[in-house]
N, C-alpha and C. Protein backbone atom coordinates (compact mmCIF):
# COMPACT_ATOMS: atom_id res chain seq x y z
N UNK A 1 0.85 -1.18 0.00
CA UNK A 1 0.00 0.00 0.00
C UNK A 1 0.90 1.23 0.00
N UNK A 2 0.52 2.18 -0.55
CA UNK A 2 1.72 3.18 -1.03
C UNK A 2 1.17 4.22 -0.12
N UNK A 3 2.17 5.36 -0.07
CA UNK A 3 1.42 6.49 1.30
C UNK A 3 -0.04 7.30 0.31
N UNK A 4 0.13 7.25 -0.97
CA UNK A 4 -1.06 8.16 -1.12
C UNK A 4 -2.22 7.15 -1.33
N UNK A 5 -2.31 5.96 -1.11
CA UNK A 5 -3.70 5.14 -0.78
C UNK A 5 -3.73 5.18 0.75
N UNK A 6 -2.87 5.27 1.19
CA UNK A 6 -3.48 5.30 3.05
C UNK A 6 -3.65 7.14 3.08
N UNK A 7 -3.12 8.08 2.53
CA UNK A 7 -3.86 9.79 2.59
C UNK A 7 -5.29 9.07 1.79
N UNK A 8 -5.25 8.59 1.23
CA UNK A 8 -6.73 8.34 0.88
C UNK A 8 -8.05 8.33 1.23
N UNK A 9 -7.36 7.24 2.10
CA UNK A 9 -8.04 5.85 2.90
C UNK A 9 -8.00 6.94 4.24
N UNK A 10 -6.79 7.32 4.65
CA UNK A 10 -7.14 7.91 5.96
C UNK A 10 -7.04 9.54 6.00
N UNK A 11 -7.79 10.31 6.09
CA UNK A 11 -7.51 12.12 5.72
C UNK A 11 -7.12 12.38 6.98
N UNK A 12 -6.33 13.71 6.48
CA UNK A 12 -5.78 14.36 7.55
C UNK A 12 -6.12 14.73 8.65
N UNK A 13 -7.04 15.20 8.40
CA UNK A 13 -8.59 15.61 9.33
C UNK A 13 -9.34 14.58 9.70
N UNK A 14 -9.26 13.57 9.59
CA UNK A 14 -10.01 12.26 10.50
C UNK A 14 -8.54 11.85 11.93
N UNK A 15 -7.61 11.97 11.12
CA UNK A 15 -6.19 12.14 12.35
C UNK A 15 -6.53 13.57 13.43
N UNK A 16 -6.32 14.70 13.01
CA UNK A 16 -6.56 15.64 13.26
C UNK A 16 -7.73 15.52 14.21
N UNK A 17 -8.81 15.06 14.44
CA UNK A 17 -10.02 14.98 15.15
C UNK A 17 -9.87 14.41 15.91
N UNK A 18 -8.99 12.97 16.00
CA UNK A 18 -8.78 11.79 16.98
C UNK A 18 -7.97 12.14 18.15
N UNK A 19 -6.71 13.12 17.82
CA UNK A 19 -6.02 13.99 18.70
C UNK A 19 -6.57 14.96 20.14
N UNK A 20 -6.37 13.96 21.23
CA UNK A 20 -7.22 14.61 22.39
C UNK A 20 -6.44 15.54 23.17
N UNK A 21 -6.75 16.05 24.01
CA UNK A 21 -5.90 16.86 24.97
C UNK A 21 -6.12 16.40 26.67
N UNK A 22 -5.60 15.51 26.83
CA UNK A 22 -6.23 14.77 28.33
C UNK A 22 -5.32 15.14 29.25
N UNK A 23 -4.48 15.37 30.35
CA UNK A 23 -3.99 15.19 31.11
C UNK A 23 -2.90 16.49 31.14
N UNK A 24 -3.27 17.30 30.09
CA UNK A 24 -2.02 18.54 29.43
C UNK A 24 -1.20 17.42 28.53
N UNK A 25 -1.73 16.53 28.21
CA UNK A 25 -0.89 16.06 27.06
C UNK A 25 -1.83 15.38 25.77
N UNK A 26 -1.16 15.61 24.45
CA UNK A 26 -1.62 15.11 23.15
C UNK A 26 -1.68 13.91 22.77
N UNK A 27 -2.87 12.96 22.90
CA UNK A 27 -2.81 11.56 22.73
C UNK A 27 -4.32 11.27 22.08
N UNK A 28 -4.10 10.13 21.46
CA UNK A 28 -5.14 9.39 21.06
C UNK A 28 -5.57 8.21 21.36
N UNK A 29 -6.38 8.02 22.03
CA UNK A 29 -7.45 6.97 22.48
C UNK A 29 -6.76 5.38 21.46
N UNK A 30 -7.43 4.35 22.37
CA UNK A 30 -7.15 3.13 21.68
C UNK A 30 -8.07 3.18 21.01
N UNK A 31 -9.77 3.56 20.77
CA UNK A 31 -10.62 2.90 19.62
C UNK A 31 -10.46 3.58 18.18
N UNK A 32 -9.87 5.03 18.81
CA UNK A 32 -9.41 5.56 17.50
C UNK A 32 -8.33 5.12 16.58
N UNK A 33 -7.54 4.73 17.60
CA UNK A 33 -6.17 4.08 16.50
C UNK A 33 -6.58 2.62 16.23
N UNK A 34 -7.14 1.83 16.66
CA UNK A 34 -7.91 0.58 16.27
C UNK A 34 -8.70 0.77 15.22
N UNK A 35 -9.55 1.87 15.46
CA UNK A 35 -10.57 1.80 13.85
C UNK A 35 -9.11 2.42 12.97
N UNK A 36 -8.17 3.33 12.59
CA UNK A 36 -7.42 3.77 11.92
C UNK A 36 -6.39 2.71 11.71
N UNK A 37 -5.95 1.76 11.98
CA UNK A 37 -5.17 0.50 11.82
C UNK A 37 -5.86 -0.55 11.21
N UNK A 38 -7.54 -0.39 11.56
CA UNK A 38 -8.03 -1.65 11.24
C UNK A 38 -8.11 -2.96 11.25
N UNK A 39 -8.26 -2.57 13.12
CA UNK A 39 -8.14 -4.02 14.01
C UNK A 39 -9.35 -3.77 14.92
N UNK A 40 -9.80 -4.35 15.62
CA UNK A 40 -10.52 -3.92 16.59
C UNK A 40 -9.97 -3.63 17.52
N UNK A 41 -10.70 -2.97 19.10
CA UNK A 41 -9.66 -2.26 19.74
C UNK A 41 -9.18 -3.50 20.71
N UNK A 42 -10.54 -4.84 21.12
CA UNK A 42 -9.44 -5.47 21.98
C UNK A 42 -8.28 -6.46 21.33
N UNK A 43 -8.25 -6.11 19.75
CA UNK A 43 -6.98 -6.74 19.26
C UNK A 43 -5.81 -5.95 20.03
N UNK A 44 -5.96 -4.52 19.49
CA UNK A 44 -4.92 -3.62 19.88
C UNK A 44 -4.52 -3.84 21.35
N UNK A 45 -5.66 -3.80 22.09
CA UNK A 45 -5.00 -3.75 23.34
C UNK A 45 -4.64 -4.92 24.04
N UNK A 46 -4.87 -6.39 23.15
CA UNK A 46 -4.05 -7.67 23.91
C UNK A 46 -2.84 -7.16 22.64
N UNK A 47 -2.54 -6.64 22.05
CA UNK A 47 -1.06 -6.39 21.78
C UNK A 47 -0.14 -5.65 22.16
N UNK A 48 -0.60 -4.76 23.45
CA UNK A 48 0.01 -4.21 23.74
C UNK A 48 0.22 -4.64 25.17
N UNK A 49 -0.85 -5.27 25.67
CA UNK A 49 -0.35 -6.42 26.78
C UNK A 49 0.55 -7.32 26.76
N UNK A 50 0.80 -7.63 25.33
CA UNK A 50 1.42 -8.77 25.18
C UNK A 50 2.97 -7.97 25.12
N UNK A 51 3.02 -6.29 25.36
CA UNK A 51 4.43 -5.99 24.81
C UNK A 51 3.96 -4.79 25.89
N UNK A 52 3.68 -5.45 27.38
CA UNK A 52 3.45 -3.80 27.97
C UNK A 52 4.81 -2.82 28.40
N UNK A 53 6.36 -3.73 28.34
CA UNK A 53 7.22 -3.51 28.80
C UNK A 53 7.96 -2.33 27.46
N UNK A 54 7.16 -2.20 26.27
CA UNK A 54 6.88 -0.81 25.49
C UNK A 54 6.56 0.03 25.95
N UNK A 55 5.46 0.28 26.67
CA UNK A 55 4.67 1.36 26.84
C UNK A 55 4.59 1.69 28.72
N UNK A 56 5.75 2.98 28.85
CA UNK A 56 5.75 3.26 30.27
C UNK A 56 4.35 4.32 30.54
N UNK A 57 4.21 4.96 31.70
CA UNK A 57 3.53 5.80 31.69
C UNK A 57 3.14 6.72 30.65
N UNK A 58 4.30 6.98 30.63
CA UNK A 58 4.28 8.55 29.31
C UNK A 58 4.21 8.12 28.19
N UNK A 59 4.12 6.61 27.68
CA UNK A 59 3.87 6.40 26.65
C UNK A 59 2.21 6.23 26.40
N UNK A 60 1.75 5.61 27.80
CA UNK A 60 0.47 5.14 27.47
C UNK A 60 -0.17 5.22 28.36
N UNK A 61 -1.49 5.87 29.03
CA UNK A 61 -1.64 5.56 30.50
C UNK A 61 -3.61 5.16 30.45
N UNK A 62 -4.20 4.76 31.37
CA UNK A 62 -5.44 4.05 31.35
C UNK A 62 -6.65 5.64 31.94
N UNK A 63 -7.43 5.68 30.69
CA UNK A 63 -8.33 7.04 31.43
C UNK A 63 -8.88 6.52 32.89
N UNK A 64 -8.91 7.98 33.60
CA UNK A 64 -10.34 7.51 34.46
C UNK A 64 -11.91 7.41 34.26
N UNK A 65 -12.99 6.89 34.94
CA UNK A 65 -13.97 7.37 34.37
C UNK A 65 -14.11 8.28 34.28
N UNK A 66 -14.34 9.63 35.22
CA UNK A 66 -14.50 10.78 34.48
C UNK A 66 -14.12 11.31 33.41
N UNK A 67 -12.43 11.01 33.07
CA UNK A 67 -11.64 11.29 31.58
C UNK A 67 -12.45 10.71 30.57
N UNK A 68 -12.96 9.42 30.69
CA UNK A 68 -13.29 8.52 30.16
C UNK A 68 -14.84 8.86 29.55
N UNK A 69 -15.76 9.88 30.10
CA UNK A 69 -16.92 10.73 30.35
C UNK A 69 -16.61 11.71 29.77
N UNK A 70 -15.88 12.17 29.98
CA UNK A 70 -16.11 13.82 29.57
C UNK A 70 -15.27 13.70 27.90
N UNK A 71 -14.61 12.34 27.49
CA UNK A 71 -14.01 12.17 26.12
C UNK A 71 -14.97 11.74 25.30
N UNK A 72 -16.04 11.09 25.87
CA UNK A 72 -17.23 10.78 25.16
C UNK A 72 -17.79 11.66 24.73
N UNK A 73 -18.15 12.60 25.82
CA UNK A 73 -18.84 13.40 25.43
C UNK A 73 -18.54 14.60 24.33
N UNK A 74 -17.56 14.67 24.53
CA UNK A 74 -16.20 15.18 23.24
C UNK A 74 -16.30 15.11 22.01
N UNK A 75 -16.40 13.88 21.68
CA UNK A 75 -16.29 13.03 20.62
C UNK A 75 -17.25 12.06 20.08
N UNK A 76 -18.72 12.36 21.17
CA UNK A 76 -19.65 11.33 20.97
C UNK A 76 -19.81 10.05 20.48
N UNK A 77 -18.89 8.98 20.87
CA UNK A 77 -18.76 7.80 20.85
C UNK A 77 -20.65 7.07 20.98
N UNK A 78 -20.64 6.78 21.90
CA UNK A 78 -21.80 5.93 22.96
C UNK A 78 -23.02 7.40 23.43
N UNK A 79 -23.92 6.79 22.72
CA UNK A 79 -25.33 7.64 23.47
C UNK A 79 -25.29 7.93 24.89
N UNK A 80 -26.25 8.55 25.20
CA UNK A 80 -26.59 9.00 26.70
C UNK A 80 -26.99 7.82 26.89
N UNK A 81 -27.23 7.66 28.35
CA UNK A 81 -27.81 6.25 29.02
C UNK A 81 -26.69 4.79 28.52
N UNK A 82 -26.13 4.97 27.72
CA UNK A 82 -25.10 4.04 27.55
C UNK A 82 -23.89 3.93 28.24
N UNK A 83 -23.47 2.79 29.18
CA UNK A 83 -22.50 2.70 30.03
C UNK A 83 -21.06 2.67 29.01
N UNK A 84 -19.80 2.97 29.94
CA UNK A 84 -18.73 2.85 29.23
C UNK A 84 -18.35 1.29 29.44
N UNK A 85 -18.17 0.50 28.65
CA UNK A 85 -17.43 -1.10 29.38
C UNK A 85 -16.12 -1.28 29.67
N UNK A 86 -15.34 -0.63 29.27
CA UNK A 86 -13.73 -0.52 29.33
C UNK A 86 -13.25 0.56 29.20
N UNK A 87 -12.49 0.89 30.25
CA UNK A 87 -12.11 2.49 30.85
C UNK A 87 -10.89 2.41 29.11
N UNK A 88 -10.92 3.12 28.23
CA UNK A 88 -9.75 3.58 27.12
C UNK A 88 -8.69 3.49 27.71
N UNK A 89 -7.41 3.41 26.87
CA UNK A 89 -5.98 3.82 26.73
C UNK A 89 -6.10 4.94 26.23
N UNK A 90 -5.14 5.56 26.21
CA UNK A 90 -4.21 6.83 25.93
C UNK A 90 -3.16 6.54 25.26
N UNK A 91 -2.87 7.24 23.86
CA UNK A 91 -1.35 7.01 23.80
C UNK A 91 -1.09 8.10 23.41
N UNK A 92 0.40 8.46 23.93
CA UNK A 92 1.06 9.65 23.49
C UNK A 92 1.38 9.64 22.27
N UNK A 93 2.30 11.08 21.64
CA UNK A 93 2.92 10.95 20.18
C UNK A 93 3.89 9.44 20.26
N UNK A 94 4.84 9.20 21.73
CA UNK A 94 5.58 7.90 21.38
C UNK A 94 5.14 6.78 21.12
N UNK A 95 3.58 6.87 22.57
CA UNK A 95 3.10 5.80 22.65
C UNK A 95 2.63 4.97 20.93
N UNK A 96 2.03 6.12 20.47
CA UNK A 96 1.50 5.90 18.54
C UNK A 96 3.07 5.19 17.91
N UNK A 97 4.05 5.98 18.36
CA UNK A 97 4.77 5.44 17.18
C UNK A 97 5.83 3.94 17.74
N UNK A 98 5.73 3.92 19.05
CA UNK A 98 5.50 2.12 19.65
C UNK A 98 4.94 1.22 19.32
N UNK A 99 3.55 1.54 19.01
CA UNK A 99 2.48 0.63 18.35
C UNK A 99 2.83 -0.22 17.19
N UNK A 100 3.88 1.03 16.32
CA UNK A 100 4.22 0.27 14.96
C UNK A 100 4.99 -0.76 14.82
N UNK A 101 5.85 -1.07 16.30
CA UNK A 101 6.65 -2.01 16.66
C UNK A 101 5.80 -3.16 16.96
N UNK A 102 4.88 -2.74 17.58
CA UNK A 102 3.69 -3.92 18.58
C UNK A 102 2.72 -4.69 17.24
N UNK A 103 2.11 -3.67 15.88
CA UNK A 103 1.47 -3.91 14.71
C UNK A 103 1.93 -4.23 13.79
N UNK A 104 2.56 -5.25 13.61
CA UNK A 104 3.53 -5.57 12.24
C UNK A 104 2.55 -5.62 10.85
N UNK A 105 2.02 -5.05 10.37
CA UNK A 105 1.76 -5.04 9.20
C UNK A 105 2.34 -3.81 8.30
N UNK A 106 1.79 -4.12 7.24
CA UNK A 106 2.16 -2.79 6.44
C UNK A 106 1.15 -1.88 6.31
N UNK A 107 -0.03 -2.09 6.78
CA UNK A 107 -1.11 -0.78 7.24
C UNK A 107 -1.01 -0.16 8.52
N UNK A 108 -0.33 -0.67 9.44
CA UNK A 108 0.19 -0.36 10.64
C UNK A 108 1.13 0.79 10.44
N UNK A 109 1.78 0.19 9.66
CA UNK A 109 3.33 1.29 9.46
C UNK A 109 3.24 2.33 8.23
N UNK A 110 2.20 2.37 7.70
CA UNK A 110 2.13 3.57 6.79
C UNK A 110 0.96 4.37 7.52
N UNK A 111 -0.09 3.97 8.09
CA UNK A 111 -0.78 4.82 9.26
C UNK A 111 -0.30 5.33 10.52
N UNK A 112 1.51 4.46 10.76
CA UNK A 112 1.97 5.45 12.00
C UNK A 112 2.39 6.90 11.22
N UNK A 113 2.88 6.13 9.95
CA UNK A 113 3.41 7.38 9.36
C UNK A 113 2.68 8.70 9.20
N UNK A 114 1.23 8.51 8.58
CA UNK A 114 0.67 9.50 8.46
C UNK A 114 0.18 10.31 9.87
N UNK A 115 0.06 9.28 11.02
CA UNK A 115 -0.15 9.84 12.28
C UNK A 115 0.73 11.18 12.79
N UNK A 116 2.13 10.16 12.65
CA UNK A 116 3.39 11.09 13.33
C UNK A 116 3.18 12.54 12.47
N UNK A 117 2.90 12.52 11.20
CA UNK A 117 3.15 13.61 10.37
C UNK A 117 1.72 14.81 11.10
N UNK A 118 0.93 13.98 11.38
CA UNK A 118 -0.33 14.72 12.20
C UNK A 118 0.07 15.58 13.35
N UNK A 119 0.86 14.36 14.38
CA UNK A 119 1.47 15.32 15.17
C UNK A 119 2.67 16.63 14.86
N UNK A 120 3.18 15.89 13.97
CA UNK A 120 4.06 17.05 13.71
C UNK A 120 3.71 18.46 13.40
N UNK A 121 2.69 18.02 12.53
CA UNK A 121 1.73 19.29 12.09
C UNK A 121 1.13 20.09 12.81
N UNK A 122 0.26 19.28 14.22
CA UNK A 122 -0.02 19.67 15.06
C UNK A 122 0.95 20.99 15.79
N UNK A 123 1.70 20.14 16.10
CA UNK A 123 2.61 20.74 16.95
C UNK A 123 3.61 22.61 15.98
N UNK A 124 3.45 22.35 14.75
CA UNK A 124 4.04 23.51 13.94
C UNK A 124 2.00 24.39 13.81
N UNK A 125 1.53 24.21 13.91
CA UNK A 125 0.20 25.13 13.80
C UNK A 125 0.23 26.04 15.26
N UNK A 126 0.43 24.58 16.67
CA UNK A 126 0.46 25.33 17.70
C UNK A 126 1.31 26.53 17.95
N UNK A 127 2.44 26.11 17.58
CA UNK A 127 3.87 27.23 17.02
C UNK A 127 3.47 28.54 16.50
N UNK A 128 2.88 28.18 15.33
CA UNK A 128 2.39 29.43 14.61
C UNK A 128 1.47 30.32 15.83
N UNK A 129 0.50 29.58 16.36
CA UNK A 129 -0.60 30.08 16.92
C UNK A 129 -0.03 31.13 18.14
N UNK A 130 1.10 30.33 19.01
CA UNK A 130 2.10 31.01 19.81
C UNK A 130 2.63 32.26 19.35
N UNK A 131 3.25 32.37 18.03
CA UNK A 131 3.69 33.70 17.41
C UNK A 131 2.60 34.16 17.17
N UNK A 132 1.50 34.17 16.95
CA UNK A 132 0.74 35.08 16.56
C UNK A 132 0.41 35.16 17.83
N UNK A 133 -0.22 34.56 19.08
CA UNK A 133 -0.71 35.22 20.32
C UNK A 133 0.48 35.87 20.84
N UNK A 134 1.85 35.79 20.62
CA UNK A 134 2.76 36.99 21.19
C UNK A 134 2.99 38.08 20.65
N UNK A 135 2.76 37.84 19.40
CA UNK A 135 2.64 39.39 18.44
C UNK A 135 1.38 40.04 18.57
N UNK A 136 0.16 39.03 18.78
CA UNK A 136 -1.00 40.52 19.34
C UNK A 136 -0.94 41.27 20.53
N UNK A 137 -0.25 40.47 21.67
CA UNK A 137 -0.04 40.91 23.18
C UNK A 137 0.95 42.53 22.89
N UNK A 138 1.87 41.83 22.10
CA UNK A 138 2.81 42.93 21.82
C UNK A 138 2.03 44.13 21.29
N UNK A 139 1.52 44.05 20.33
CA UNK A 139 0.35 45.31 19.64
C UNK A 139 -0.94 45.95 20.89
N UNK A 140 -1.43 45.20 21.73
CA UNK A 140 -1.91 45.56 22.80
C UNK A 140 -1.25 45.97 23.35
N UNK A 141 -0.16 45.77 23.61
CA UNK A 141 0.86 47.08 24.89
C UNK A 141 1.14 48.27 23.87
N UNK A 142 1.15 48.02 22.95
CA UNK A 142 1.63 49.33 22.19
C UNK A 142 0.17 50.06 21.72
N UNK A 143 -0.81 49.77 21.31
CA UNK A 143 -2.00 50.43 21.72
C UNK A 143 -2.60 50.56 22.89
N UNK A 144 -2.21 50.53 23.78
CA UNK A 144 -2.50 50.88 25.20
C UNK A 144 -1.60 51.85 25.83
N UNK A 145 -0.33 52.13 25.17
CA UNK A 145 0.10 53.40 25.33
C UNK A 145 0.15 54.54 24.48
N UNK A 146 -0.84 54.02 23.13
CA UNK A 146 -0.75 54.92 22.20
C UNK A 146 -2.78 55.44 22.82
N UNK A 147 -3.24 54.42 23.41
CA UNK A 147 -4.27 54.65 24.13
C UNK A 147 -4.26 55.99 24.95
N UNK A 148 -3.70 56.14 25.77
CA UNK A 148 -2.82 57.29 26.81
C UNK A 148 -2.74 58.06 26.37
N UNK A 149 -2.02 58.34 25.18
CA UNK A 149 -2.05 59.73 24.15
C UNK A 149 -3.17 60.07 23.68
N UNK A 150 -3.69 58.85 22.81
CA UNK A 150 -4.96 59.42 22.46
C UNK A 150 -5.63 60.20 23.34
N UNK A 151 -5.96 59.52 24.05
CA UNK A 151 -6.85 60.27 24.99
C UNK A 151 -6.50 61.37 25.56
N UNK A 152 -5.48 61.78 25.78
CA UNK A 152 -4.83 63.29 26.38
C UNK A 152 -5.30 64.25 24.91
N UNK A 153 -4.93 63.51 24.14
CA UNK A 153 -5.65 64.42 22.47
C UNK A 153 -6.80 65.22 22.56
N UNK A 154 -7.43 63.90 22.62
CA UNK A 154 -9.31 63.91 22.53
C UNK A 154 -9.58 65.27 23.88
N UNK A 155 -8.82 64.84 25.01
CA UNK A 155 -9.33 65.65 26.20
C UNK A 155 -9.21 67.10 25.41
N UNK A 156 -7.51 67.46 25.40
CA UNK A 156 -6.99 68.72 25.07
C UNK A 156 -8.17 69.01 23.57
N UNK A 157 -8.78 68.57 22.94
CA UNK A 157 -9.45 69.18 21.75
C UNK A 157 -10.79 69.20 21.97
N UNK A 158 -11.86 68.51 23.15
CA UNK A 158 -12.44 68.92 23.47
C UNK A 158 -12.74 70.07 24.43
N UNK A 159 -11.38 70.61 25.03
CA UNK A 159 -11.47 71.89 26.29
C UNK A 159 -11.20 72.96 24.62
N UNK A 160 -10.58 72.69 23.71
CA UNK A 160 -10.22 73.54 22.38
C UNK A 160 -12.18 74.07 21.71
N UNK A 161 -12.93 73.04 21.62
CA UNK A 161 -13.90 72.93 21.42
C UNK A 161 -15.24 73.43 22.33
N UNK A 162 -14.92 73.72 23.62
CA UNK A 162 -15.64 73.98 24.53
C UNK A 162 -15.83 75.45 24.52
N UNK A 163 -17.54 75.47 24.36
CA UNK A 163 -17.30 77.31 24.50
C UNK A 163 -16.88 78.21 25.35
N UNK A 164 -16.19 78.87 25.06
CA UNK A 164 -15.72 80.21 26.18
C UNK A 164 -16.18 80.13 27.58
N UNK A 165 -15.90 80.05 28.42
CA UNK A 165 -16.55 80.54 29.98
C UNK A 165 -17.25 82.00 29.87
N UNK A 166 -18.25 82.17 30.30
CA UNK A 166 -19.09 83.53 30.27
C UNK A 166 -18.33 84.30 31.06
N UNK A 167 -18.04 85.61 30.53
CA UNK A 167 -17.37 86.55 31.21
C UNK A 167 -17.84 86.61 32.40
N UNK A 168 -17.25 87.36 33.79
CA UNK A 168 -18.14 87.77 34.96
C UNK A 168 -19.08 88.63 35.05
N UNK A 169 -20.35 88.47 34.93
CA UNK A 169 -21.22 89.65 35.33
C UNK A 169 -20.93 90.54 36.19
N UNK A 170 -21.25 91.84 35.64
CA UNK A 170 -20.95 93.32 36.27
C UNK A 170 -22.30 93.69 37.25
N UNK A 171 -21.51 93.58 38.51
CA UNK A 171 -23.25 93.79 39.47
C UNK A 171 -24.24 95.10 39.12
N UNK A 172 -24.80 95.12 39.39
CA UNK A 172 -26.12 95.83 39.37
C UNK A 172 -26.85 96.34 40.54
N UNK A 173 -26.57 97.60 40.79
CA UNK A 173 -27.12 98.20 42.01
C UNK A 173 -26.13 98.73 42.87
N UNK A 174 -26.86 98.67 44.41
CA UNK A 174 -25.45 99.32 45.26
C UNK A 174 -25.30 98.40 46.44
N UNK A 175 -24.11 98.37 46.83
CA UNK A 175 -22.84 97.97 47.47
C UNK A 175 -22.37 98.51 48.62
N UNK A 176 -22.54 97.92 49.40
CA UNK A 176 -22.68 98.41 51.05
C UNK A 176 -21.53 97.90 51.46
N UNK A 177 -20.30 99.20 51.26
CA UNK A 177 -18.65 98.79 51.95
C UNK A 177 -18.84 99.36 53.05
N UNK A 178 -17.66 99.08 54.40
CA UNK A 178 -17.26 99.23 55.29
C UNK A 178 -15.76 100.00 55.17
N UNK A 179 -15.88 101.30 55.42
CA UNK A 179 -14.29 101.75 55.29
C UNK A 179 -14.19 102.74 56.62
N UNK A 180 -13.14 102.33 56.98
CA UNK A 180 -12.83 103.17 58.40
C UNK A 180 -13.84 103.47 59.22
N UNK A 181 -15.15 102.52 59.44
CA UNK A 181 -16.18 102.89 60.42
C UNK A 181 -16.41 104.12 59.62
N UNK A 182 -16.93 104.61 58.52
CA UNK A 182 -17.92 105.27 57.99
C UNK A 182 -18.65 104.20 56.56
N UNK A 183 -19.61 104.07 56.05
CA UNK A 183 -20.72 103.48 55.44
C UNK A 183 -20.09 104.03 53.90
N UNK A 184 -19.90 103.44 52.92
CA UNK A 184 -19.90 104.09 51.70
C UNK A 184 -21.29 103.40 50.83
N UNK A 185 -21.79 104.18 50.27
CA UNK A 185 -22.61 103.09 49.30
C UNK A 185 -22.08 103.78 48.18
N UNK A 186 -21.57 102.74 47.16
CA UNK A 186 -21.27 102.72 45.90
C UNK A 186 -22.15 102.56 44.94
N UNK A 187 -21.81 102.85 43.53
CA UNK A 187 -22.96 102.68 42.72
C UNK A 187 -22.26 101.42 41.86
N UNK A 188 -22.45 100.74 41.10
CA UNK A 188 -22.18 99.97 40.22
C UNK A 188 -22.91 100.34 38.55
N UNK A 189 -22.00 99.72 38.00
CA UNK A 189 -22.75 100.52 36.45
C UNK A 189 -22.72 99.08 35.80
């Protein structure tokens, strides 16, 4: 089978979907790589019993139910009211490319291939995504002090814009000073 009958057979985006985020780490479930190998999953997983001294923690580790719940619900496997029967595996990017040791066929080993290339991909999008969330942070600090100015602008051109203060009115009438204990009344005009 050549790699462009397994891109065929398997799209990028059916890899791409299977890719979970459980534990702060990137792994894919055993039924997913079982249907993508094209074994069933308790083939896969008496083969990896049969070779558990492959797969340490970090290669492979057993969900809990809740993980095991809330991935369903994720990915909608099994209806509501439907029990889980076997808590999933996990496998990491190594754990996947262990498997190909554990799956001797030649659909095994051209589907790790296209896997690994998934992760890889993965992992250069996240990259990208990183430079671009540090280059907007960066543009937010720099419009947030170009913010500051602005606004000293806007202030200073609305007091520019503001009409005149009304001169002081000139009183009207008279004005009862006190000078040296004699009474003046003034006039005002």
């Amino acid at each position: 089978m050549s790699e462009t009958d397994i891109a065929d057979l398997i799209p990028a985006e059916r890899i791409h979907r299977a890719i979970l985020l459980i534990r702060g780490q990137k792994v894919m479930l055993d039924r997913d790589l079982a249907a993508l190998y094209g074994v069933t999953t308790f083939n896969l997983n008496k083969a990896v019993k049969r070779n558990l001294q492959r797969f340490p923690a970090d290669f492979m580790f057993q969900l809990t139910l809740e993980e095991a719940e809330a991935s369903r619900f994720q990915i909608g496997i099994l209806k509501r009211g439907q029990n889980i029967k076997y808590l999933p595996h996990a496998f990491t990017e190594q754990g996947v490319a262990m498997l190909s040791s554990v799956l001797r066929s030649e659909r095994a080993i051209q589907v790790n291939v296209a896997i690994m290339r998934a992760f890889v991909g993965l992992r250069q999008t996240l990259a990208a995504h990183k430079d671009l969330a540090d280059k907007l942070a960066e543009l937010e600090r720099k419009i947030e002090k170009h913010d500051e100015s602005i606004h000293t602008l806007f202030e200073a051109i609305r007091q520019l814009m503001a009409p005149p203060p009304d001169p002081p009115k000139r009183q009207i009438g008279f004005q009862v000073r006190e000078a040296r204990g004699i009474y003046r009344v003034r006039r005002h005009r």
